[in-house]
N, C-alpha and C. Protein backbone atom coordinates (compact mmCIF):
# COMPACT_ATOMS: atom_id res chain seq x y z
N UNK A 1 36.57 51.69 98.90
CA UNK A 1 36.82 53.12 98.89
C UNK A 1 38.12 53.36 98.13
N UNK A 2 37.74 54.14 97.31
CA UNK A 2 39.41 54.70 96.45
C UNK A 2 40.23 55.78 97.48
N UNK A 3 41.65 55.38 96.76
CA UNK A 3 42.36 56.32 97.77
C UNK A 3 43.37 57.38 97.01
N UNK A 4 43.62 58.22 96.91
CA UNK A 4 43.77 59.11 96.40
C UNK A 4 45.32 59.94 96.86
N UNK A 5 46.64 59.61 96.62
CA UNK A 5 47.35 60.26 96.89
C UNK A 5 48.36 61.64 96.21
N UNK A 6 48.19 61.40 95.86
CA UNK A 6 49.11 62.73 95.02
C UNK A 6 48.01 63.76 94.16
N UNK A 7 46.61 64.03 94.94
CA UNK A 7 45.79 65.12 94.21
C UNK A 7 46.29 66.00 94.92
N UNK A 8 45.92 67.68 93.53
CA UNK A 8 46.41 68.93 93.72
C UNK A 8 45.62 69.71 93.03
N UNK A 9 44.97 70.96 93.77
CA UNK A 9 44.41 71.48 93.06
C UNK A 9 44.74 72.41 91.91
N UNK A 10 45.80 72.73 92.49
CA UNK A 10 46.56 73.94 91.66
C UNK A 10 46.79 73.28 90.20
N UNK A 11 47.02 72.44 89.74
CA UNK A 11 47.44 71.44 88.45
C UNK A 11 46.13 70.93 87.70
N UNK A 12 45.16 71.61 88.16
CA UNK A 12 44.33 71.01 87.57
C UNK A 12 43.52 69.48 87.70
N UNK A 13 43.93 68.94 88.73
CA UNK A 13 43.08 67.86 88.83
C UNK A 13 41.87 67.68 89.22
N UNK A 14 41.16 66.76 88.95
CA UNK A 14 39.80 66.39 88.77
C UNK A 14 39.34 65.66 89.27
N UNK A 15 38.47 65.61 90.41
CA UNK A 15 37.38 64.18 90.75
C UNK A 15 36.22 64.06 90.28
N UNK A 16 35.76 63.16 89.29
CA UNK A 16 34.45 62.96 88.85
C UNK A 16 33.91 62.40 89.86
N UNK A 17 32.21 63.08 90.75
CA UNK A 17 31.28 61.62 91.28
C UNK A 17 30.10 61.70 90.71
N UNK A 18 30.34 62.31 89.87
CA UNK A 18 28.83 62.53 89.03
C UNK A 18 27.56 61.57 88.67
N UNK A 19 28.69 60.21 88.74
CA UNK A 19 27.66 58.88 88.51
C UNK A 19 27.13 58.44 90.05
N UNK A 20 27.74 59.07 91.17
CA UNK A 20 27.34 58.54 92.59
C UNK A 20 26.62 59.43 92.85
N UNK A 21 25.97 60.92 92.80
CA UNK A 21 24.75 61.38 92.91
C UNK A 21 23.90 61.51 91.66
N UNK A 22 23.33 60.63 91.37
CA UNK A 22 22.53 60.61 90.24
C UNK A 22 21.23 61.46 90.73
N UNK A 23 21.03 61.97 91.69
CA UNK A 23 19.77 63.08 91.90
C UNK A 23 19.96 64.22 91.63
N UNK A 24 21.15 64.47 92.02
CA UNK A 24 21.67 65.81 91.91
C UNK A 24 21.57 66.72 90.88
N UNK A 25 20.96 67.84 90.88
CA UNK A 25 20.76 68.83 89.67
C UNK A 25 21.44 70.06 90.13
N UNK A 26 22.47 70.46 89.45
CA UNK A 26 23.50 72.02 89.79
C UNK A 26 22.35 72.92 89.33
N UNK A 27 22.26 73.93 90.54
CA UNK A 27 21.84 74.78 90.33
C UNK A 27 20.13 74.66 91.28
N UNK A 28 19.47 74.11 91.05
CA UNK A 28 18.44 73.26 91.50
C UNK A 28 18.58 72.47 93.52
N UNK A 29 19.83 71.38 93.13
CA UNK A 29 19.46 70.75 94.52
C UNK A 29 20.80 71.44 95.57
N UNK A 30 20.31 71.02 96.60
CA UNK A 30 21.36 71.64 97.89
C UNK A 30 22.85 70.79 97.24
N UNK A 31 23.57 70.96 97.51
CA UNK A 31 25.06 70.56 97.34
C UNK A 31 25.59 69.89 98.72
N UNK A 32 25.45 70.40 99.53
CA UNK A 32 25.92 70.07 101.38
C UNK A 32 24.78 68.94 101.51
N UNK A 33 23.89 68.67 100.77
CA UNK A 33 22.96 67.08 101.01
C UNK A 33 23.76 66.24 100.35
N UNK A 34 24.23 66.14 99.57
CA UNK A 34 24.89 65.25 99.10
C UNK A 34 26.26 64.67 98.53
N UNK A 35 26.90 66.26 99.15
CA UNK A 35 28.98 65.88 99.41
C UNK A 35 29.33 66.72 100.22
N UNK A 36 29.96 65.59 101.42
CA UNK A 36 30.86 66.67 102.00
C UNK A 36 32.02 66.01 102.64
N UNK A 37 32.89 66.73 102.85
CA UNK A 37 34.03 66.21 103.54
C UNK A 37 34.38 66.08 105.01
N UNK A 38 35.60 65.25 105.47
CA UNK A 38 35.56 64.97 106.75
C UNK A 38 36.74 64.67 106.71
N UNK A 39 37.67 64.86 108.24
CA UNK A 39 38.79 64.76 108.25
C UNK A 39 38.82 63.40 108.47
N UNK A 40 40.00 62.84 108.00
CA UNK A 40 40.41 60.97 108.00
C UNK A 40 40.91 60.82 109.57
N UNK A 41 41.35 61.79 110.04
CA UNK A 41 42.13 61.43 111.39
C UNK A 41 43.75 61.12 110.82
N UNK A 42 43.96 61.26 109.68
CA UNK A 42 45.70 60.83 109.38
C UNK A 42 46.19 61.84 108.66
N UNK A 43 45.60 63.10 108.54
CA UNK A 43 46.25 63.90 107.56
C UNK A 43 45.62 64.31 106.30
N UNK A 44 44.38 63.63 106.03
CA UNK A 44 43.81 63.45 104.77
C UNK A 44 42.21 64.07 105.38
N UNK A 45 41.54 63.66 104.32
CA UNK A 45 39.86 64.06 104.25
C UNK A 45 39.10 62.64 103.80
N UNK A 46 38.50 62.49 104.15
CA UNK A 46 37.42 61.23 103.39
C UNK A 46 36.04 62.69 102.66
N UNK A 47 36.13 62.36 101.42
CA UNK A 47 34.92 62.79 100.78
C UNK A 47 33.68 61.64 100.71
N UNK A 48 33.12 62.58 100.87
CA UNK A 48 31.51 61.79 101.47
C UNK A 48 30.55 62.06 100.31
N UNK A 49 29.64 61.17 100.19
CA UNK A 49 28.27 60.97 99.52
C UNK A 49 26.84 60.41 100.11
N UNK A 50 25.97 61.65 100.41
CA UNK A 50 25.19 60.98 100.00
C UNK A 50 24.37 60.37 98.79
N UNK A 51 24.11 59.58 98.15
CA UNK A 51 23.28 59.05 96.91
C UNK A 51 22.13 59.90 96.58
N UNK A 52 21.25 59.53 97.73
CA UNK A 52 19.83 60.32 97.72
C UNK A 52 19.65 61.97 97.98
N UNK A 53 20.44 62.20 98.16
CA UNK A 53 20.57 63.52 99.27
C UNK A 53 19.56 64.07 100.41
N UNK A 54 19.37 62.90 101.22
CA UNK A 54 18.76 63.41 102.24
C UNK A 54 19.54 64.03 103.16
N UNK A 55 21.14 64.33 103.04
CA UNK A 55 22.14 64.61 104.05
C UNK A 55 21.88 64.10 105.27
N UNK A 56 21.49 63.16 105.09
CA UNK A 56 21.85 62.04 106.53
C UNK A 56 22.68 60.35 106.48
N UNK A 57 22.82 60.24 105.10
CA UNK A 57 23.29 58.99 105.00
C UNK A 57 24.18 58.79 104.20
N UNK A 58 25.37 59.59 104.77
CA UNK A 58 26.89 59.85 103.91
C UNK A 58 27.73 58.71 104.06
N UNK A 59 28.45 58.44 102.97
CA UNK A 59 29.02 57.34 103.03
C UNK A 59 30.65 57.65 102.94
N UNK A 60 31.95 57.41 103.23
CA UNK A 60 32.80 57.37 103.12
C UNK A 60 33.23 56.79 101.30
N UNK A 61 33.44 57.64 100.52
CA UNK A 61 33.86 57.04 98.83
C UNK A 61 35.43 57.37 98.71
N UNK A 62 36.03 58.26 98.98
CA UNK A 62 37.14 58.67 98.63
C UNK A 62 37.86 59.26 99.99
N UNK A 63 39.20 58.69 99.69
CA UNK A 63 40.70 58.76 100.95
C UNK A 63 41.37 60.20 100.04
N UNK A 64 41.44 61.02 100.45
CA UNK A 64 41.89 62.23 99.58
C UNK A 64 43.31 62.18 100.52
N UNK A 65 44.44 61.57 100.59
CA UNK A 65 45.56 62.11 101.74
C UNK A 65 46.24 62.58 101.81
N UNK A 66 46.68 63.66 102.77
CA UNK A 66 47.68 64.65 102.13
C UNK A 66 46.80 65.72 102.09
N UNK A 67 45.48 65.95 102.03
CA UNK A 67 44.74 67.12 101.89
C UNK A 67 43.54 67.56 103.47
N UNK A 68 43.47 68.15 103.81
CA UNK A 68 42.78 68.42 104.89
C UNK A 68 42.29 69.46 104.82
N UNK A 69 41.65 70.45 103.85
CA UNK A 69 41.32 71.47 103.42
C UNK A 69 40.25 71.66 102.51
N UNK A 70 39.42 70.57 102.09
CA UNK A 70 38.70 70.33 101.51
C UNK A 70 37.09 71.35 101.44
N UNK A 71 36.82 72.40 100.51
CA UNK A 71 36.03 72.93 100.75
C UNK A 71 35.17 72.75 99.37
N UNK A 72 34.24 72.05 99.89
CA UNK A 72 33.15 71.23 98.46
C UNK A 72 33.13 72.18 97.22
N UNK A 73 32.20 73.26 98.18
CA UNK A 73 31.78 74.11 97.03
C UNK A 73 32.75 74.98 95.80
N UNK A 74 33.92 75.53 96.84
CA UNK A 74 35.28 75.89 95.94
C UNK A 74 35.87 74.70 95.05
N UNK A 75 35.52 73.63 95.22
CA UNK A 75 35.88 72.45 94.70
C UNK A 75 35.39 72.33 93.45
N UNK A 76 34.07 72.63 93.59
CA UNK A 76 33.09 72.52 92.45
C UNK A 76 33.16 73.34 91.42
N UNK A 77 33.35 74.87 91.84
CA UNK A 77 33.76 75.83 91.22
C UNK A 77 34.69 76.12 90.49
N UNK A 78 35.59 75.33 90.96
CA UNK A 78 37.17 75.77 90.51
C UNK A 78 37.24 74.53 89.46
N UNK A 79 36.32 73.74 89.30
CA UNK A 79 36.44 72.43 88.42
C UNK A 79 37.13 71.13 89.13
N UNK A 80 37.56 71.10 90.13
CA UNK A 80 38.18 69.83 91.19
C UNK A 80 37.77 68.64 91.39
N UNK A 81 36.60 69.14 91.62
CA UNK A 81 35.16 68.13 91.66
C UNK A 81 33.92 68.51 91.02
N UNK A 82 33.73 67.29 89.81
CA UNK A 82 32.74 67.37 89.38
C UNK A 82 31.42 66.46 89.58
N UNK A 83 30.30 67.25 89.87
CA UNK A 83 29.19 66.55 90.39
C UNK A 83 27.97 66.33 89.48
């Protein structure tokens, strides 16, 4: 799992997982099947994947820390995370 300390949204930064949902079609498939976030328990978020997007078999990919506010879809929108 990568870990991620000093991301900000305001500056423009970027998470690509575009190669970890390879099903995924914007616009087309649900978004909440296949990323979402979760608090780490330390201050941070673990961003989640599912692969397939059946939204049942999320995996822990990314330590985001320092952030606990994580809202996918504004994520996506705002360019933060690209899927």
């Amino acid at each position: 799992m990568s870990v991620i300390t000093d991301f900000t949204t305001g500056q423009s930064d970027e998470i690509d997982i575009s190669g970890l949902i390879l099903g995924y079609t914007p616009g087309v498939s649900i978004l909440s099947n296949f990323v979402q976030a979760a608090n780490d328990g330390s201050g941070g978020s673990y961003l989640q994947v599912d692969a397939n997007g059946t939204g049942s078999n999320f995996k822990n990919v990314i330590d985001i820390q320092g952030n606990t506010s994580i809202n996918v879809s504004t994520w996506v929108s705002n360019g933060n995370l690209v899927v």
